[in-house]
N, C-alpha and C. Protein backbone atom coordinates (compact mmCIF):
# COMPACT_ATOMS: atom_id res chain seq x y z
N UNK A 1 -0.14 5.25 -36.01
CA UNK A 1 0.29 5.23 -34.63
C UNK A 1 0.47 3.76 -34.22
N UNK A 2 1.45 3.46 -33.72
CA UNK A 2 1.53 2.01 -32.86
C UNK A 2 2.05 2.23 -31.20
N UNK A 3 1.41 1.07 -31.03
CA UNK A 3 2.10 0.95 -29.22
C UNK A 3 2.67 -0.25 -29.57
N UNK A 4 3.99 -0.09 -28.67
CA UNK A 4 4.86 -0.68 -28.36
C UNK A 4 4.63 -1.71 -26.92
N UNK A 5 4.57 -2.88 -26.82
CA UNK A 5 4.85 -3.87 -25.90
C UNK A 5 5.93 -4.29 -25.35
N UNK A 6 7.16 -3.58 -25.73
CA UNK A 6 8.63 -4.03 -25.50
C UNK A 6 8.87 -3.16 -23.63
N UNK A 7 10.16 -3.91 -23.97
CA UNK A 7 10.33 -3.30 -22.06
C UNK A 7 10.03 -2.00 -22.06
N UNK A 8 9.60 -2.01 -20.47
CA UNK A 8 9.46 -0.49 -20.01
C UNK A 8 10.58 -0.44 -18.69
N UNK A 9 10.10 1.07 -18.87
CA UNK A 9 11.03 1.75 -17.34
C UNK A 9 10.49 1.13 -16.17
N UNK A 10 11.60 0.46 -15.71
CA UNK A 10 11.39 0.14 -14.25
C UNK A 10 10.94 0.95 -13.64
N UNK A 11 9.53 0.81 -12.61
CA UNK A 11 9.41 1.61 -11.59
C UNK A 11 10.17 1.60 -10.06
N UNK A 12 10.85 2.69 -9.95
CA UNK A 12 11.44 2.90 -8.79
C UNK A 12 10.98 2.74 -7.59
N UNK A 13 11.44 1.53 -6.53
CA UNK A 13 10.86 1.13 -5.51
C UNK A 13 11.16 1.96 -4.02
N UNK A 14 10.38 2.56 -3.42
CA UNK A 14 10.90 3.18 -2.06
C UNK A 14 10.07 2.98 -0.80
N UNK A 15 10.57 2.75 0.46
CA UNK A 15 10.16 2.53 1.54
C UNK A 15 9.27 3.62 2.03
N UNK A 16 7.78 3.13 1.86
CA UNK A 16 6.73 3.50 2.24
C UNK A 16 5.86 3.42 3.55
N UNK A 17 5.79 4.23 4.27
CA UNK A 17 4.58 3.73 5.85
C UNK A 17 3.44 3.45 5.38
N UNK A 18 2.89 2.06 5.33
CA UNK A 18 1.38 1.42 5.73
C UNK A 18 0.91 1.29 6.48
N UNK A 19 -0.42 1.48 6.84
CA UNK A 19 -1.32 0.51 7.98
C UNK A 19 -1.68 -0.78 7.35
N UNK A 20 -1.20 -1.49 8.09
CA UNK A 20 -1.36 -3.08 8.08
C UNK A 20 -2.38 -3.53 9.18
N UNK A 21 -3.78 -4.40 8.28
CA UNK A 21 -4.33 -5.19 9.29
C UNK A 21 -3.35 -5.93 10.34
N UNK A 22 -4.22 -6.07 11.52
CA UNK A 22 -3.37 -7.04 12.85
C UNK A 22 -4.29 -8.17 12.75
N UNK A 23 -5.38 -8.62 11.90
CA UNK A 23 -6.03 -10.12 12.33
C UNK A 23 -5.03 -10.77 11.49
N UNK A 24 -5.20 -11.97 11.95
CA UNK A 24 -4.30 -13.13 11.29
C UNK A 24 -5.00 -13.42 9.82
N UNK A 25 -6.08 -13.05 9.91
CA UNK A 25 -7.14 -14.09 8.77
C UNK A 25 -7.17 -13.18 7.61
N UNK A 26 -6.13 -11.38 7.69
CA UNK A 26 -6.94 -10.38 6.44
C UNK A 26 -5.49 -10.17 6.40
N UNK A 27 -5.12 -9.56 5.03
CA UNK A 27 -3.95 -9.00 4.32
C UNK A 27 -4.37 -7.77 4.05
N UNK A 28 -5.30 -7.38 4.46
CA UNK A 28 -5.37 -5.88 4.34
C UNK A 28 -4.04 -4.63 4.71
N UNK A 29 -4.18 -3.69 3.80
CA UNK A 29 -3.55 -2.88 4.05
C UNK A 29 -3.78 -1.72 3.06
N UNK A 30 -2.66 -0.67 3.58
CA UNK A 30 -3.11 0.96 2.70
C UNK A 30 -2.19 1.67 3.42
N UNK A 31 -1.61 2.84 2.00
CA UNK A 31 -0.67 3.57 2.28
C UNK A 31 -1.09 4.60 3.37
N UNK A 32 0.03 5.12 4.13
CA UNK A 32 -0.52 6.25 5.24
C UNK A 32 -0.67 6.89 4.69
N UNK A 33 -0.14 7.51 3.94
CA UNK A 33 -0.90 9.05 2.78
C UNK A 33 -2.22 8.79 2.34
N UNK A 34 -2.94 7.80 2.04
CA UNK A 34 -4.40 7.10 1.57
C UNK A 34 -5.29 7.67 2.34
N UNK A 35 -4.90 7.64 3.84
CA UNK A 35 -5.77 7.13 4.78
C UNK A 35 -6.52 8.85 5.06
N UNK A 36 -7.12 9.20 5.53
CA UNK A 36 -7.76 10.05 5.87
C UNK A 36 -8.03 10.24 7.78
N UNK A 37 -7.89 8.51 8.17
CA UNK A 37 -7.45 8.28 9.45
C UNK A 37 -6.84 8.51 10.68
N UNK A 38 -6.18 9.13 11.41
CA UNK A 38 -5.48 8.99 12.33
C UNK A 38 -4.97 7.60 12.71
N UNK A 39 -5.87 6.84 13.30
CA UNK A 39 -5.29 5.89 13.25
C UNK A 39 -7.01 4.95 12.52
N UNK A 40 -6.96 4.52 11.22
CA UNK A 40 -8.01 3.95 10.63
C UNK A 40 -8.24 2.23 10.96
N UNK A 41 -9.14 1.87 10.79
CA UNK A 41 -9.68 0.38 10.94
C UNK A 41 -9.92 -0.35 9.73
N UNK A 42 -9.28 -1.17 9.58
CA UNK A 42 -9.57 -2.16 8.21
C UNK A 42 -10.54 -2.11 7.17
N UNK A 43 -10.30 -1.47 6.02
CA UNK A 43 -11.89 -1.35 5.41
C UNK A 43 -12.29 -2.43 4.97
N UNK A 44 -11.53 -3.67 5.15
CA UNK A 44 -11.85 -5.38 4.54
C UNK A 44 -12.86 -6.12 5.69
N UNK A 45 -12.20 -5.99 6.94
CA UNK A 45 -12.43 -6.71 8.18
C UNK A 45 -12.84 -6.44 9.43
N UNK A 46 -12.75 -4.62 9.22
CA UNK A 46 -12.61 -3.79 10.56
C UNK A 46 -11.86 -3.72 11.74
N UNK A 47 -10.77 -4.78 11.53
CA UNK A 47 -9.62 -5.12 12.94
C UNK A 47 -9.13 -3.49 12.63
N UNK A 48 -8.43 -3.25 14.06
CA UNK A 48 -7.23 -2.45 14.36
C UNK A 48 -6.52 -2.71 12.75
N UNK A 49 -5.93 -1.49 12.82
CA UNK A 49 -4.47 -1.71 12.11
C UNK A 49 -3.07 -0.93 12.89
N UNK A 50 -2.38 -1.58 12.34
CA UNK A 50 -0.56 -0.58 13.31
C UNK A 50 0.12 -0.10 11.81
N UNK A 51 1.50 0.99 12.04
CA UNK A 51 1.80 1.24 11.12
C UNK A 51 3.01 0.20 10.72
N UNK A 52 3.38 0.39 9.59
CA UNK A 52 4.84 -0.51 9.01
C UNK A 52 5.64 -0.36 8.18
N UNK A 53 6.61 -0.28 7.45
CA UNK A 53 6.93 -0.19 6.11
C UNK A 53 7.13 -1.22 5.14
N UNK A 54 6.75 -0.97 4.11
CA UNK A 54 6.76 -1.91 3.39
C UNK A 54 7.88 -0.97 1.87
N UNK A 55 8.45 -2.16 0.93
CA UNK A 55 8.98 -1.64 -0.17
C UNK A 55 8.05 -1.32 -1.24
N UNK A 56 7.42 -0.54 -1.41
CA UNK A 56 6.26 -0.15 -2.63
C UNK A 56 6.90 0.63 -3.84
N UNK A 57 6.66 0.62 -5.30
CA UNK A 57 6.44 1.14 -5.51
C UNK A 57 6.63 2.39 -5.55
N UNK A 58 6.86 3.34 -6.05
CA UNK A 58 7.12 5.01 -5.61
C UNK A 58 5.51 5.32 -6.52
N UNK A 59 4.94 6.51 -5.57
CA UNK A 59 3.64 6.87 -6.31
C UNK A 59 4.46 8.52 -6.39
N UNK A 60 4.14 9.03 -7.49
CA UNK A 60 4.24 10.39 -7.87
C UNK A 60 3.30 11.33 -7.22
């Protein structure tokens, strides 16, 4: 058996809703499907978060 290191399949990128920390000082964030939240609080920092989209990734 061998594995191969050569290219792989690009993963397909699609516009995803996050909650994004609002402090200036944390990059926190997490997909809305993640969250268990309504509206959840930073699990890094505890600020507020708002929603956003970001380009992620596609999760199956």
């Amino acid at each position: 058996m061998s594995f191969s290191r050569g290219p792989k399949e690009p993963v397909p990128e699609v516009e995803t809703n996050v909650w994004a920390c609002t402090s200036d000082d944390c990059q926190g964030w997490m997909r809305e499907s993640f969250s268990f939240a309504k509206e959840p609080n930073c699990p890094l920092c505890n600020s507020e978060m708002e929603l956003e989209v970001r380009i992620l990734p596609e999760i199956k």
